[in-house]
PDB file of N, CA and C in Angstrom:
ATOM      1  N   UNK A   1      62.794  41.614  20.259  1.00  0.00           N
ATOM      2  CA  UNK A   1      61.983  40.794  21.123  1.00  0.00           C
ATOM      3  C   UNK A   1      60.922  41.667  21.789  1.00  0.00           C
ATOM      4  N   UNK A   2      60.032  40.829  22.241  1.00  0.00           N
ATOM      5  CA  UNK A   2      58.906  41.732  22.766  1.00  0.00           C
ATOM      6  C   UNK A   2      58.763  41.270  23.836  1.00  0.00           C
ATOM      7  N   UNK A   3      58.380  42.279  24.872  1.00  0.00           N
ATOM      8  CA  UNK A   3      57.822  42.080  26.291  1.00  0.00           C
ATOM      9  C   UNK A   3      56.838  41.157  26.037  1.00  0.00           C
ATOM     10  N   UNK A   4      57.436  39.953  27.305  1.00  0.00           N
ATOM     11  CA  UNK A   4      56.290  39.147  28.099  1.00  0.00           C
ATOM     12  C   UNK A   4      54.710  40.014  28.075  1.00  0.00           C
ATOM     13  N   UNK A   5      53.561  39.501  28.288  1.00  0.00           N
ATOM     14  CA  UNK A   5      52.615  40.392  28.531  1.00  0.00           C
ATOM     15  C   UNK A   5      52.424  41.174  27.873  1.00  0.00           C
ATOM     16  N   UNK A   6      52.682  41.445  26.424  1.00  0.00           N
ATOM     17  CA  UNK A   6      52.864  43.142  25.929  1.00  0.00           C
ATOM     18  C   UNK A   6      52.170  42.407  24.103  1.00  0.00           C
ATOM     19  N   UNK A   7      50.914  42.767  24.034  1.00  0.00           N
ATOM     20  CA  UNK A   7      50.632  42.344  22.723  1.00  0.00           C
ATOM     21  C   UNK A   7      50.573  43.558  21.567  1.00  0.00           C
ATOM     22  N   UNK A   8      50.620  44.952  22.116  1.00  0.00           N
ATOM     23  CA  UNK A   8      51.459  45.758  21.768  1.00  0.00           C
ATOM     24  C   UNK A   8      52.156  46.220  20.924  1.00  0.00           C
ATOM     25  N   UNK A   9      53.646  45.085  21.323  1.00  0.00           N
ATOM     26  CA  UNK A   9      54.960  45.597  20.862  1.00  0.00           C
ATOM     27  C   UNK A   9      54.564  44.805  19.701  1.00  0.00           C
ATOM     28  N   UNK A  10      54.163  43.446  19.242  1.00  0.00           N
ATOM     29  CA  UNK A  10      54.422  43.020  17.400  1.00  0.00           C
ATOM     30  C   UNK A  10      52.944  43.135  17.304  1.00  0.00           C
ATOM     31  N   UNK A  11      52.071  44.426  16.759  1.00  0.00           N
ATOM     32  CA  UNK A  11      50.582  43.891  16.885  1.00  0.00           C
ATOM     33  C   UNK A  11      50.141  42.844  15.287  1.00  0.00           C
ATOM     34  N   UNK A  12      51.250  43.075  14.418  1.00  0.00           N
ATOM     35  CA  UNK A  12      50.689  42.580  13.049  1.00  0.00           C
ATOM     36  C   UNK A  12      51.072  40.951  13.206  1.00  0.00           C
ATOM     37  N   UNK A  13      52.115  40.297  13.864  1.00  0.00           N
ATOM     38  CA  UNK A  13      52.275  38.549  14.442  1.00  0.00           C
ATOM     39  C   UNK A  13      50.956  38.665  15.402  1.00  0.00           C
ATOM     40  N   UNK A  14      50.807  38.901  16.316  1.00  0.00           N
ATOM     41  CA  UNK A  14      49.226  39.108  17.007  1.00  0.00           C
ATOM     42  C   UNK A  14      48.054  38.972  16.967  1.00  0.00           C
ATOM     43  N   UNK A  15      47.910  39.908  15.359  1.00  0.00           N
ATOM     44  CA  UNK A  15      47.051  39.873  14.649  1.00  0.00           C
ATOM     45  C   UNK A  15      46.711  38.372  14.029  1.00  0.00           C
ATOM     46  N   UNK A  16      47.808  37.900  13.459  1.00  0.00           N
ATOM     47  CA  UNK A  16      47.715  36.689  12.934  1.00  0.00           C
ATOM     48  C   UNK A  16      47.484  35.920  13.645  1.00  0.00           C
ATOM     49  N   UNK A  17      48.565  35.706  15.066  1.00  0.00           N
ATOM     50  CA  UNK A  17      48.085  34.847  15.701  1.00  0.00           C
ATOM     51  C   UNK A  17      46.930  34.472  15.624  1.00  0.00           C
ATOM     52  N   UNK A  18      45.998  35.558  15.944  1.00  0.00           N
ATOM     53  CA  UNK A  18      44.583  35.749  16.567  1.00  0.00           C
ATOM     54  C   UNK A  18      43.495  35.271  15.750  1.00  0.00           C
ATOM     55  N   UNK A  19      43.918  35.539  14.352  1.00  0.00           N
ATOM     56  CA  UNK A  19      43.475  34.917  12.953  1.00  0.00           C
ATOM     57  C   UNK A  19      43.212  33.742  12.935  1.00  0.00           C
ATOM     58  N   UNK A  20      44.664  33.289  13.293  1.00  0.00           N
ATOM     59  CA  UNK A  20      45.083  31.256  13.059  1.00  0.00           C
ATOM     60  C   UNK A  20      44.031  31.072  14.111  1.00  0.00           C
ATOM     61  N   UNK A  21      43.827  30.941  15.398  1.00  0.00           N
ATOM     62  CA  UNK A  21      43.263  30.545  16.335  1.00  0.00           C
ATOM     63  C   UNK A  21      42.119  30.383  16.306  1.00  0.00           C
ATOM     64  N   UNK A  22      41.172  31.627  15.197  1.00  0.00           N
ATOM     65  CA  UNK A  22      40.036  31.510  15.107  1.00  0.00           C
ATOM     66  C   UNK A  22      39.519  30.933  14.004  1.00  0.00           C
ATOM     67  N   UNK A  23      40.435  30.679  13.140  1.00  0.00           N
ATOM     68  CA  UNK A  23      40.409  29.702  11.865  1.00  0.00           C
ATOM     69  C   UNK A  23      40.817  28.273  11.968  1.00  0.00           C
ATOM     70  N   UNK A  24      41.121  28.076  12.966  1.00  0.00           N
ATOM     71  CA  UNK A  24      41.842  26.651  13.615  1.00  0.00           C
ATOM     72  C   UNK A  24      40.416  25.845  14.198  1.00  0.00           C
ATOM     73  N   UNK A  25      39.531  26.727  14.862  1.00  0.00           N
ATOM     74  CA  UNK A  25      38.657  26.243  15.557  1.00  0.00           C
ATOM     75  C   UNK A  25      37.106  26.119  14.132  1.00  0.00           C
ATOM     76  N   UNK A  26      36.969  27.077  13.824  1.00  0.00           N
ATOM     77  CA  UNK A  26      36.042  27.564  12.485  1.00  0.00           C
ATOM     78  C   UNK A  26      36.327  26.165  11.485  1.00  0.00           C
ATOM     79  N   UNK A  27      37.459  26.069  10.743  1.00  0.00           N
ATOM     80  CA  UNK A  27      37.868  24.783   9.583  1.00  0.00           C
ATOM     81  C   UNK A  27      38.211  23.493   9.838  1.00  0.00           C
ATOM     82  N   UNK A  28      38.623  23.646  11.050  1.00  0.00           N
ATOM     83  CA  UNK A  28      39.544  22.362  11.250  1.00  0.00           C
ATOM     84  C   UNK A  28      38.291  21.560  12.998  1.00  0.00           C
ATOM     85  N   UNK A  29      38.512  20.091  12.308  1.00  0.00           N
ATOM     86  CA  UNK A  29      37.999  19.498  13.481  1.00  0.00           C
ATOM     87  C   UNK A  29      39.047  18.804  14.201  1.00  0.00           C
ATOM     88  N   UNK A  30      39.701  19.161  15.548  1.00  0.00           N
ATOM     89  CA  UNK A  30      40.745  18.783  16.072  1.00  0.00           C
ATOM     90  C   UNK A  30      40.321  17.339  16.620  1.00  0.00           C
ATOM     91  N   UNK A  31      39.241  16.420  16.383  1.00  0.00           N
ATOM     92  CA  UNK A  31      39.163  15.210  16.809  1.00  0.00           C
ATOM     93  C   UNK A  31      39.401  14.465  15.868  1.00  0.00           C
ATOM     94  N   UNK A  32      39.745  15.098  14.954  1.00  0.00           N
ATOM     95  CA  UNK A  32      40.124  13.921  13.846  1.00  0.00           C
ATOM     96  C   UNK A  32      42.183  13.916  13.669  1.00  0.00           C
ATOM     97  N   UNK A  33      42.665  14.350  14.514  1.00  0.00           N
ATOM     98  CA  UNK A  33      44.041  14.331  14.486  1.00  0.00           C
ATOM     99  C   UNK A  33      44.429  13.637  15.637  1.00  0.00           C
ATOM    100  N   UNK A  34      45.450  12.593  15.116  1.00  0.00           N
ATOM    101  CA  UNK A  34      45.682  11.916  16.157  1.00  0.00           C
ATOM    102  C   UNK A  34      47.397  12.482  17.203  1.00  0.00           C
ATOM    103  N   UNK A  35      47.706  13.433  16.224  1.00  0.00           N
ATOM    104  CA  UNK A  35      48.514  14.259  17.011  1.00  0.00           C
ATOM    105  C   UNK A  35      48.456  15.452  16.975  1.00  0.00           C
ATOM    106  N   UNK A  36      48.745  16.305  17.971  1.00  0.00           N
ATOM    107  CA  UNK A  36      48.833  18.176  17.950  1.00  0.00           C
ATOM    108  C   UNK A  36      50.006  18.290  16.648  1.00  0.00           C
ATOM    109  N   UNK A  37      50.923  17.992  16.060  1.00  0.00           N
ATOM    110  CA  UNK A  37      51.680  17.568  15.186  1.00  0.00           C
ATOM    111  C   UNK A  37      50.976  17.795  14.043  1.00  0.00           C
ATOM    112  N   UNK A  38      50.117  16.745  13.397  1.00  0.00           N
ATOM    113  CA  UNK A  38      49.342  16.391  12.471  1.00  0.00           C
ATOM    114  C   UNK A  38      48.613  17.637  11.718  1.00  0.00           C
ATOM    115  N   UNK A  39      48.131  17.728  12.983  1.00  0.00           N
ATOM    116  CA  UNK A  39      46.960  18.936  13.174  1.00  0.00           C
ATOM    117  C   UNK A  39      47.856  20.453  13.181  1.00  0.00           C
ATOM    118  N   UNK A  40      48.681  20.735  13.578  1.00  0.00           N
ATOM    119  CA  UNK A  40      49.458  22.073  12.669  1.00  0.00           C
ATOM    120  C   UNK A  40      50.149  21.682  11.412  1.00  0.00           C
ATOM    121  N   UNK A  41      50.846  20.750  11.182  1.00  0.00           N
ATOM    122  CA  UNK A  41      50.682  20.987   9.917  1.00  0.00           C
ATOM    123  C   UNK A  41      49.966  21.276   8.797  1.00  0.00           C
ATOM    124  N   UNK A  42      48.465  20.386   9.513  1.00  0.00           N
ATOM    125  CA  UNK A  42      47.252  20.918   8.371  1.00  0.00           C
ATOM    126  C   UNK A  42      46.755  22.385   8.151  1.00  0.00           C
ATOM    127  N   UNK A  43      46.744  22.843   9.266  1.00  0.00           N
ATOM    128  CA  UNK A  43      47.050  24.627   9.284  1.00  0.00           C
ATOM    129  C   UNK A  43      47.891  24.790   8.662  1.00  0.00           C
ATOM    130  N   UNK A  44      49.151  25.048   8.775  1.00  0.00           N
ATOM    131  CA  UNK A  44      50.035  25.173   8.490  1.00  0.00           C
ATOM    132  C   UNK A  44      49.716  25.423   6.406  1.00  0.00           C
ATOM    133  N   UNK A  45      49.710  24.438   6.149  1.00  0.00           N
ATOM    134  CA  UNK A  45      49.729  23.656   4.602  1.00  0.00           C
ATOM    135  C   UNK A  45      47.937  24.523   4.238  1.00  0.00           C
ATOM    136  N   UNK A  46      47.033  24.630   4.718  1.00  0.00           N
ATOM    137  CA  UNK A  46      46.192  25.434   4.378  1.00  0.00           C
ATOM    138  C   UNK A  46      46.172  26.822   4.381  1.00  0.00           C
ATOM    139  N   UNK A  47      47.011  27.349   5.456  1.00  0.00           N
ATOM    140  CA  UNK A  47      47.161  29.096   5.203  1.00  0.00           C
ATOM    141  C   UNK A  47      47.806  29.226   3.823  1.00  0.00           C
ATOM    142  N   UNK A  48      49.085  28.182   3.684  1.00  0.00           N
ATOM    143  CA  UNK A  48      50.079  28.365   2.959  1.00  0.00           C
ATOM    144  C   UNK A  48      49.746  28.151   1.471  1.00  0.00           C
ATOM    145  N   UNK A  49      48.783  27.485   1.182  1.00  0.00           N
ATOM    146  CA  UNK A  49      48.023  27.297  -0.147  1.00  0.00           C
ATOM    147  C   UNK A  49      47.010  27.513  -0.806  1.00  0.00           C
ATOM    148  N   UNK A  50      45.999  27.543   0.276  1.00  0.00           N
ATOM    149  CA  UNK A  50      44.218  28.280   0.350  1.00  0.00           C
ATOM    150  C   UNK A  50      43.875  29.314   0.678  1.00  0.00           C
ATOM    151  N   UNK A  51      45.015  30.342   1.246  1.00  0.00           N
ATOM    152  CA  UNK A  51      44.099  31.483   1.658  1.00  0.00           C
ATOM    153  C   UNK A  51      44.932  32.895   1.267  1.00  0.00           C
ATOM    154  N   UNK A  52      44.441  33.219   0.260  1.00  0.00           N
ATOM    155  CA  UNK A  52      45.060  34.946  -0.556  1.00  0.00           C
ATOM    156  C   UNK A  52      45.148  35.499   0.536  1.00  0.00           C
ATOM    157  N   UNK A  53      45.848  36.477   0.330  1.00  0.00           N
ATOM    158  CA  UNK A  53      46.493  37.088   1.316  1.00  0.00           C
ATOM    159  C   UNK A  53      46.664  38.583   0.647  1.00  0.00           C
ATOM    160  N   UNK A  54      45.798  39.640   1.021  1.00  0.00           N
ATOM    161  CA  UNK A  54      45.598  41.405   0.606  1.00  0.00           C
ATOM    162  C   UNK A  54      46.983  41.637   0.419  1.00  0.00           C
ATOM    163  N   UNK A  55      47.916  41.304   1.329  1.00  0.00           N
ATOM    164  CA  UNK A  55      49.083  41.656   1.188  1.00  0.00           C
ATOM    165  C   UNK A  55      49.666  41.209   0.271  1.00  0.00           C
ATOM    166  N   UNK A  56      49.508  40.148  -0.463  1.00  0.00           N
ATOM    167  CA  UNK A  56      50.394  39.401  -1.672  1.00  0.00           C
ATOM    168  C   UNK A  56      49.560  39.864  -3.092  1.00  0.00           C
ATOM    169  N   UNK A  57      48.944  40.582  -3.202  1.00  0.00           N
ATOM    170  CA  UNK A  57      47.887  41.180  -3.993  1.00  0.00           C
ATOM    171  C   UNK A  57      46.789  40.071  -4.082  1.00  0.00           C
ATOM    172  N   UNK A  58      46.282  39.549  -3.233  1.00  0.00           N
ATOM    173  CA  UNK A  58      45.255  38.401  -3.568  1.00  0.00           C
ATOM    174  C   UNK A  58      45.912  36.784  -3.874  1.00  0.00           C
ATOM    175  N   UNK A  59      46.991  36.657  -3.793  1.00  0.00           N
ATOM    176  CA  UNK A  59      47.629  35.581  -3.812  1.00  0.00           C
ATOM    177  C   UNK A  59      47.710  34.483  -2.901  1.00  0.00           C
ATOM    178  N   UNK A  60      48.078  33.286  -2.801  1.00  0.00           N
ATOM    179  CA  UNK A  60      48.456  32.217  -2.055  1.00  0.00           C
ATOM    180  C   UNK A  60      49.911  32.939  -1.399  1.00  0.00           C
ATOM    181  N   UNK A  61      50.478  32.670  -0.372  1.00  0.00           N
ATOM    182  CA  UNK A  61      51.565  32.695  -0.594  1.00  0.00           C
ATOM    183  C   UNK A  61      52.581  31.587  -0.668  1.00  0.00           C
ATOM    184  N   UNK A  62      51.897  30.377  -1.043  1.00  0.00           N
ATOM    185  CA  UNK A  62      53.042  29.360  -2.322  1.00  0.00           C
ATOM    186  C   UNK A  62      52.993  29.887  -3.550  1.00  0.00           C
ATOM    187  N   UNK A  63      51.573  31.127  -4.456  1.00  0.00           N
ATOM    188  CA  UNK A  63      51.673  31.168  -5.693  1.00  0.00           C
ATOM    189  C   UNK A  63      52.446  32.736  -5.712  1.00  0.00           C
ATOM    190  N   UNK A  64      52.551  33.531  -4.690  1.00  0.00           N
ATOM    191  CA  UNK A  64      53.413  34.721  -4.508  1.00  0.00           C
ATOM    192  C   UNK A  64      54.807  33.924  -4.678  1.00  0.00           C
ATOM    193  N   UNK A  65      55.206  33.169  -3.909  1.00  0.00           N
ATOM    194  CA  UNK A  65      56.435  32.696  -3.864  1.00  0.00           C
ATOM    195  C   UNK A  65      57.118  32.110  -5.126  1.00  0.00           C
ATOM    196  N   UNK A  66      55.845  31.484  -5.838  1.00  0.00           N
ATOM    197  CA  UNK A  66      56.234  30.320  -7.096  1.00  0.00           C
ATOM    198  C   UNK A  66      56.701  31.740  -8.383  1.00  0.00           C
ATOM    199  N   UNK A  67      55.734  32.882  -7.899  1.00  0.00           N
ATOM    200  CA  UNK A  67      56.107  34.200  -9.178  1.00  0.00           C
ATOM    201  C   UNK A  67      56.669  34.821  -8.897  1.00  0.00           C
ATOM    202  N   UNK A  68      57.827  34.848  -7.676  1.00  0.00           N
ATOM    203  CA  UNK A  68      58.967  35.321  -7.475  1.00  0.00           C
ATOM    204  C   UNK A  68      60.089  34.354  -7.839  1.00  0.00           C
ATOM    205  N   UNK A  69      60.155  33.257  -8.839  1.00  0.00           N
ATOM    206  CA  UNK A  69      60.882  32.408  -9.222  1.00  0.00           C
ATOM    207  C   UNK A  69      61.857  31.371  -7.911  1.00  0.00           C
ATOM    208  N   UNK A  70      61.126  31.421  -6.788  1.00  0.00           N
ATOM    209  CA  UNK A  70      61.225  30.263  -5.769  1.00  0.00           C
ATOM    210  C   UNK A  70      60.848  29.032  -5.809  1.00  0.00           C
ATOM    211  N   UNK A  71      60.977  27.863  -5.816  1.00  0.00           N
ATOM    212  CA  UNK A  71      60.675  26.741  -6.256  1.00  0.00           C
ATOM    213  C   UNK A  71      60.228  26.409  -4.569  1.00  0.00           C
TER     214      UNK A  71
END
């Protein structure tokens, strides 16, 4: 666990955070969701399918996952 106040202690969740937040506002128009609900899942379902990831060698990570024989 990480200290309250302390962005610090996990900087690579942080990082992301900081990512989502600014990609949340950039792609997504939050007046078209009629719930906060709605509207993370659509994040959610777009990191998870549209956006390669350096770390997965350029991959989705549903298509990292699908070539590690995960369904």
């Amino acid at each position: 666990m990480s200290r309250a106040g302390t962005p610090t202690d996990n900087p690579v969740i942080e990082s992301k955070n900081g990512w989502l937040k600014k990609e949340m506002y950039i792609d997504f128009d939050i007046n078209n969701y009629s719930t906060v609900q709605e509207f993370i899942d659509d994040v959610v379902y777009d990191n998870n399918n549209y956006r390669p990831s350096y770390a997965l060698n350029y991959k989705t990570p549903i298509e990292y996952r699908t070539q590690l024989g995960f369904n």
